[in-house]
Protein backbone atom coordinates (compact mmCIF):
# COMPACT_ATOMS: atom_id res chain seq x y z
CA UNK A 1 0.00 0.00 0.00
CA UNK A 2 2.89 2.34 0.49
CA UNK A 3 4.52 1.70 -2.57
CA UNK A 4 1.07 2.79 -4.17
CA UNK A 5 0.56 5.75 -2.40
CA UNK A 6 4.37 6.94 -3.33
CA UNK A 7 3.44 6.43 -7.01
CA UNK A 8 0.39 8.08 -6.83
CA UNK A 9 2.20 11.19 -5.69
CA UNK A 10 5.06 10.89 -8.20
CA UNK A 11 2.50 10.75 -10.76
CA UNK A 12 0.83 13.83 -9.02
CA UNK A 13 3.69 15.61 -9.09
CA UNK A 14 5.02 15.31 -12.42
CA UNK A 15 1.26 16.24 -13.79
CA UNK A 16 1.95 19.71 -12.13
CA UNK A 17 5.57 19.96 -12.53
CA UNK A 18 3.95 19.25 -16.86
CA UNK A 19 1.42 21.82 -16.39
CA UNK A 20 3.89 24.77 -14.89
CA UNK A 21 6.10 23.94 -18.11
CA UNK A 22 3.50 24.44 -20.37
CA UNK A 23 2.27 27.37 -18.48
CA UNK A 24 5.60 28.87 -18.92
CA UNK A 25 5.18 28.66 -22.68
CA UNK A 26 2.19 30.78 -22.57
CA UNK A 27 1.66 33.45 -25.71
CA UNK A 28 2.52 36.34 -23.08
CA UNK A 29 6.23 35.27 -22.90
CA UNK A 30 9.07 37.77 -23.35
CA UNK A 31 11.13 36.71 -26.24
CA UNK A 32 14.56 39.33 -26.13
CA UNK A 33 17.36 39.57 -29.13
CA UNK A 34 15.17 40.02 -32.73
CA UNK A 35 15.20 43.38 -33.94
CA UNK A 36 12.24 46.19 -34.51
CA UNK A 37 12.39 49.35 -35.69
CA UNK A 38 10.85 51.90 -34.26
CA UNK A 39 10.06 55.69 -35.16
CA UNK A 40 9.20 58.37 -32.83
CA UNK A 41 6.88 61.05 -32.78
CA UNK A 42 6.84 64.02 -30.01
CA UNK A 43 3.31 65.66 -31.14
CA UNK A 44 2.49 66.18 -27.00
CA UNK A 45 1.90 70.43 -27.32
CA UNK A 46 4.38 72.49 -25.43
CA UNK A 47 6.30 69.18 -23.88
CA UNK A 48 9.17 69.23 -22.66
CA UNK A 49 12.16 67.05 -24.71
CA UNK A 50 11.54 63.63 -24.01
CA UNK A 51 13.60 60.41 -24.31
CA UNK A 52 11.69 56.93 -24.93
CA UNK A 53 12.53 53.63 -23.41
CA UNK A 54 11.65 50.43 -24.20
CA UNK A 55 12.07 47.91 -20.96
CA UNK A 56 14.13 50.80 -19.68
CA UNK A 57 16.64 50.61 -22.47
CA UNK A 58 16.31 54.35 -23.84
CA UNK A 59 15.70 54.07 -27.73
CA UNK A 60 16.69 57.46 -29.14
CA UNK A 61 20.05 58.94 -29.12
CA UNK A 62 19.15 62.86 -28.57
CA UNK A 63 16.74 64.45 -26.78
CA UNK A 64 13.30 64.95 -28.97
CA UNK A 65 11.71 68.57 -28.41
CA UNK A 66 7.97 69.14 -29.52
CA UNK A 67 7.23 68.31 -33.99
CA UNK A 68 10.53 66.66 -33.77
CA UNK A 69 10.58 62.87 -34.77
CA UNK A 70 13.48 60.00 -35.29
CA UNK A 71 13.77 58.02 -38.00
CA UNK A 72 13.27 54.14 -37.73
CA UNK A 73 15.80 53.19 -35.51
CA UNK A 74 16.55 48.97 -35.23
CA UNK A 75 16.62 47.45 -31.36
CA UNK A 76 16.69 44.22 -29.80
CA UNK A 77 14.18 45.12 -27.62
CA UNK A 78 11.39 42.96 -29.39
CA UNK A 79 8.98 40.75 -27.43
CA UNK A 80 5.72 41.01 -26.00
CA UNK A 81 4.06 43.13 -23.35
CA UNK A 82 7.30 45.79 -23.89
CA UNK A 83 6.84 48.40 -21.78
CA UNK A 84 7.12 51.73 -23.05
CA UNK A 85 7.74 54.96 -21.10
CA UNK A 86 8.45 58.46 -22.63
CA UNK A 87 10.48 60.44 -19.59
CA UNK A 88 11.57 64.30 -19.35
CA UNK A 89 14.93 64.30 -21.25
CA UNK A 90 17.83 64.33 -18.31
CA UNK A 91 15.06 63.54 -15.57
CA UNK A 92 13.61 60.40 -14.47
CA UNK A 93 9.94 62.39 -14.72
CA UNK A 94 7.51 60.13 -16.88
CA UNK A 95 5.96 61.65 -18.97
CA UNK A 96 3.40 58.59 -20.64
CA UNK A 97 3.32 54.57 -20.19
CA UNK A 98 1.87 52.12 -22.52
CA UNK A 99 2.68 48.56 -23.10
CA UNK A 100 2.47 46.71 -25.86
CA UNK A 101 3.68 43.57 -28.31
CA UNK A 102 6.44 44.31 -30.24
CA UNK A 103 6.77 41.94 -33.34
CA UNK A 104 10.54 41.11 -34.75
CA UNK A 105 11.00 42.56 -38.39
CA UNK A 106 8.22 44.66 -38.20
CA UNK A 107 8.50 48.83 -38.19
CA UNK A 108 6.21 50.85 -35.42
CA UNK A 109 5.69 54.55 -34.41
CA UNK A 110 5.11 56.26 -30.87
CA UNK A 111 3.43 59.52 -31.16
CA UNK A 112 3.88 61.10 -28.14
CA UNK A 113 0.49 62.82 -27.34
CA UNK A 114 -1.64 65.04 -25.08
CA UNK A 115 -0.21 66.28 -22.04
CA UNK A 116 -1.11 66.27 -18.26
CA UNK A 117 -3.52 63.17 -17.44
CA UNK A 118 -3.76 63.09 -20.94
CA UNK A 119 -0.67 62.33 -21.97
CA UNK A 120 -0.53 59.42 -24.21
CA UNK A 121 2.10 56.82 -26.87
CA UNK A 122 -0.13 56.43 -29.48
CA UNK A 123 1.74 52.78 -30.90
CA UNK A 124 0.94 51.96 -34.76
CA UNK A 125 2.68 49.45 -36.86
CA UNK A 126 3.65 50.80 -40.06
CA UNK A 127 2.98 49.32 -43.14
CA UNK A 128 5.66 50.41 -45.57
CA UNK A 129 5.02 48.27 -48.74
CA UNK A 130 5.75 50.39 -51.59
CA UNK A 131 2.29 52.16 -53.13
CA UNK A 132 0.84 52.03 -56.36
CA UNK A 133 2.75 54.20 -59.30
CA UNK A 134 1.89 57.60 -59.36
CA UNK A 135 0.02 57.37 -55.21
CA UNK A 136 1.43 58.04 -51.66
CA UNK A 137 0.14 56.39 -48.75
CA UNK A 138 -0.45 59.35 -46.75
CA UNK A 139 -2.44 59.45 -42.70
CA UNK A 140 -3.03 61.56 -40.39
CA UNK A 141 -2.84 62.39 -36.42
CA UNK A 142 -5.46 65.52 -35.41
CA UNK A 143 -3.08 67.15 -32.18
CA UNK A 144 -4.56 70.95 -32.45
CA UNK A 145 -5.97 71.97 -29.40
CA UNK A 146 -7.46 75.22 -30.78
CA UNK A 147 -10.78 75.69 -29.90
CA UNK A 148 -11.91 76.61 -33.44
CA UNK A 149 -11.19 73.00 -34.45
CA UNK A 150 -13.85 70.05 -33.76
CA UNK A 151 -12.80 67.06 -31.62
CA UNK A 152 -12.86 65.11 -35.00
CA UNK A 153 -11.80 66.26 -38.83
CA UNK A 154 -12.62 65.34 -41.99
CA UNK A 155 -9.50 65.93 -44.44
CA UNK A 156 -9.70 67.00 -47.86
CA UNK A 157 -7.55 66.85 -50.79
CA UNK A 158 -9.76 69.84 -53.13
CA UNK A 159 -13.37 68.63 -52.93
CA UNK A 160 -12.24 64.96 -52.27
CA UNK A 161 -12.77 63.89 -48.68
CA UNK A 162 -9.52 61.89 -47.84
CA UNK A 163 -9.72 60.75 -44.47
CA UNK A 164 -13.00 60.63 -42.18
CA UNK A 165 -13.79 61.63 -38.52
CA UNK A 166 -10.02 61.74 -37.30
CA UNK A 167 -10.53 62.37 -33.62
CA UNK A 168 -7.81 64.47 -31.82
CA UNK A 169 -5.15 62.19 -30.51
CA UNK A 170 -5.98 59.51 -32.86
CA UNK A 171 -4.34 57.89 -35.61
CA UNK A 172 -5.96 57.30 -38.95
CA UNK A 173 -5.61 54.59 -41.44
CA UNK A 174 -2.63 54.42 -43.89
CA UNK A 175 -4.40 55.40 -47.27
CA UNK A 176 -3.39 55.64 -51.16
CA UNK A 177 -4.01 59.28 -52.64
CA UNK A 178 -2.36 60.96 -56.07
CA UNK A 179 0.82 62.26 -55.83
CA UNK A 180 1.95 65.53 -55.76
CA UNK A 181 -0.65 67.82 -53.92
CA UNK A 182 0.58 70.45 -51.15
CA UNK A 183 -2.62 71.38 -49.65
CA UNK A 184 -5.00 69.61 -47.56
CA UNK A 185 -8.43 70.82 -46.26
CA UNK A 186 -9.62 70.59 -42.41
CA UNK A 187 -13.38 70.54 -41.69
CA UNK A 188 -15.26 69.50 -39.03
CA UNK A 189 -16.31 66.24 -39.09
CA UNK A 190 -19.49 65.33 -41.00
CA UNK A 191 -19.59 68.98 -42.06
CA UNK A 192 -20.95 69.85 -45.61
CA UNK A 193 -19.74 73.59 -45.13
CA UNK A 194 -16.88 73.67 -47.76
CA UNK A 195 -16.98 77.44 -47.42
CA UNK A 196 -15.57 77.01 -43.47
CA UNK A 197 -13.00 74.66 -44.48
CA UNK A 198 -9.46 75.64 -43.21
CA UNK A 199 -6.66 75.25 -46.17
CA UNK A 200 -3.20 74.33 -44.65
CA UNK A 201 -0.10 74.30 -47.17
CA UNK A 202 2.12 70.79 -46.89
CA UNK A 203 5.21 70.09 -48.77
CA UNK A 204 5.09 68.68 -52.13
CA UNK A 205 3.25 64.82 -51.40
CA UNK A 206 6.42 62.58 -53.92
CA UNK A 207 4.81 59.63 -55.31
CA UNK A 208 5.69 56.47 -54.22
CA UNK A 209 6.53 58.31 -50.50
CA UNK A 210 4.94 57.17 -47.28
CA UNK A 211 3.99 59.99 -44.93
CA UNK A 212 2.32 60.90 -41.52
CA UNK A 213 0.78 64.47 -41.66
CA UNK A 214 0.25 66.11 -38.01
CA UNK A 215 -2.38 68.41 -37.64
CA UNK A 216 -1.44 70.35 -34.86
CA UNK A 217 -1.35 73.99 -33.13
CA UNK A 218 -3.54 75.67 -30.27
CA UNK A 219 -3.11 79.46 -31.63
CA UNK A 220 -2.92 78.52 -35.16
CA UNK A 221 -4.07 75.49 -37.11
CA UNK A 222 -1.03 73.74 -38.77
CA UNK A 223 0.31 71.00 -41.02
CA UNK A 224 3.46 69.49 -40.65
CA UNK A 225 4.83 66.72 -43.00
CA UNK A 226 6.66 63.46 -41.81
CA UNK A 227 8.66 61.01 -44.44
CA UNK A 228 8.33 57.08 -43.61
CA UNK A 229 10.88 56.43 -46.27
């Protein structure tokens, strides 16, 4: 009977010692070492120059003041559940948190947003397959804070609607448009009032480009233009 009873928990035993090891090899693991590339965006109004840091590992070189942004730069900080924390350049103030899976071989932007309690990292993955001859794949992050401009935009190329209800601190869609304009229109969202549209000059849109356009300002509505490749 004692020999049984000393099986029984051996067997016992190695069923949970089975079950922690296959716990252990749940999806939410940490896998370190594969590269990413990552951009970064400071579009947080009036913040101060911020560093970013993935797992505590700071990601950019130099200091990044408000509109200024990196381009992609490769780490080994891949893995899920990353966590990533924007901090006062030369400070250990944090300034935003967010966590989030980090795919090897695959390109992502932080856009640093809001301030306050609403300060926010805004995390996209970029796709940066090449667009159709002659388009751009162009979107768009609404950061103004002036009063004059609704919570969400519609964005016009001329009389064509480009990009729907972009609400402020959001990012849209990546989205194929003809080459070559260097205007865009800002409505309010839903509105059919083309005479109250606000006209903002952008650099020349290159075919074949990728871009993020930042709508941003709190005296004065502006446009400014950022190259994915």
């Amino acid at each position: 009977m004692k020999k049984q009873n000393t099986l029984g928990k051996f067997l016992l035993f190695a069923a949970a010692g089975i079950t922690l090891g296959l716990s252990s090899c749940s999806d939410d693991d940490i896998s370190t070492g594969e590269s990413v590339n990552v951009k970064i965006v400071n579009a947080a109004e009036s913040s101060p120059a911020q560093d970013v840091f993935i797992e505590d590992v700071k990601v950019n070189s130099s200091a990044l003041g408000y509109l200024e942004s990196t381009d992609y730069i490769t780490t080994t900080n891949s893995g899920n559940n990353r966590k990533i924390e924007a901090r006062t350049s030369g400070s250990a103030d944090v300034f935003a948190t967010e966590e989030e899976d980090l795919k090897s071989n695959r390109n992502y932007t932080f856009f640093l947003t809001g301030t306050g309690s609403s300060a926010d990292i805004e995390v996209t993955e970029d796709d940066l397959s090449v667009p159709a001859s002659g388009k751009v794949k162009v979107r768009f992050v609404h950061v103004s804070s002036m009063s004059t401009v609704s919570e969400k935009v519609d964005i016009y190329s001329g009389n064509t609607k480009i990009a729907a209800g972009v609400e402020r601190g959001d990012v849209s869609r990546f989205q194929q448009i003809d080459g070559g304009i260097t205007t865009i229109g800002v409505l309010t969202a839903g509105s059919t009032d083309m005479s109250a549209i606000k006209s903002l000059s952008i650099q020349n849109l290159t075919a074949g480009k990728i871009y993020t356009i930042l709508i941003y300002g709190s005296t004065e509505v502006n446009a400014r233009v950022i190259s994915h490749n």
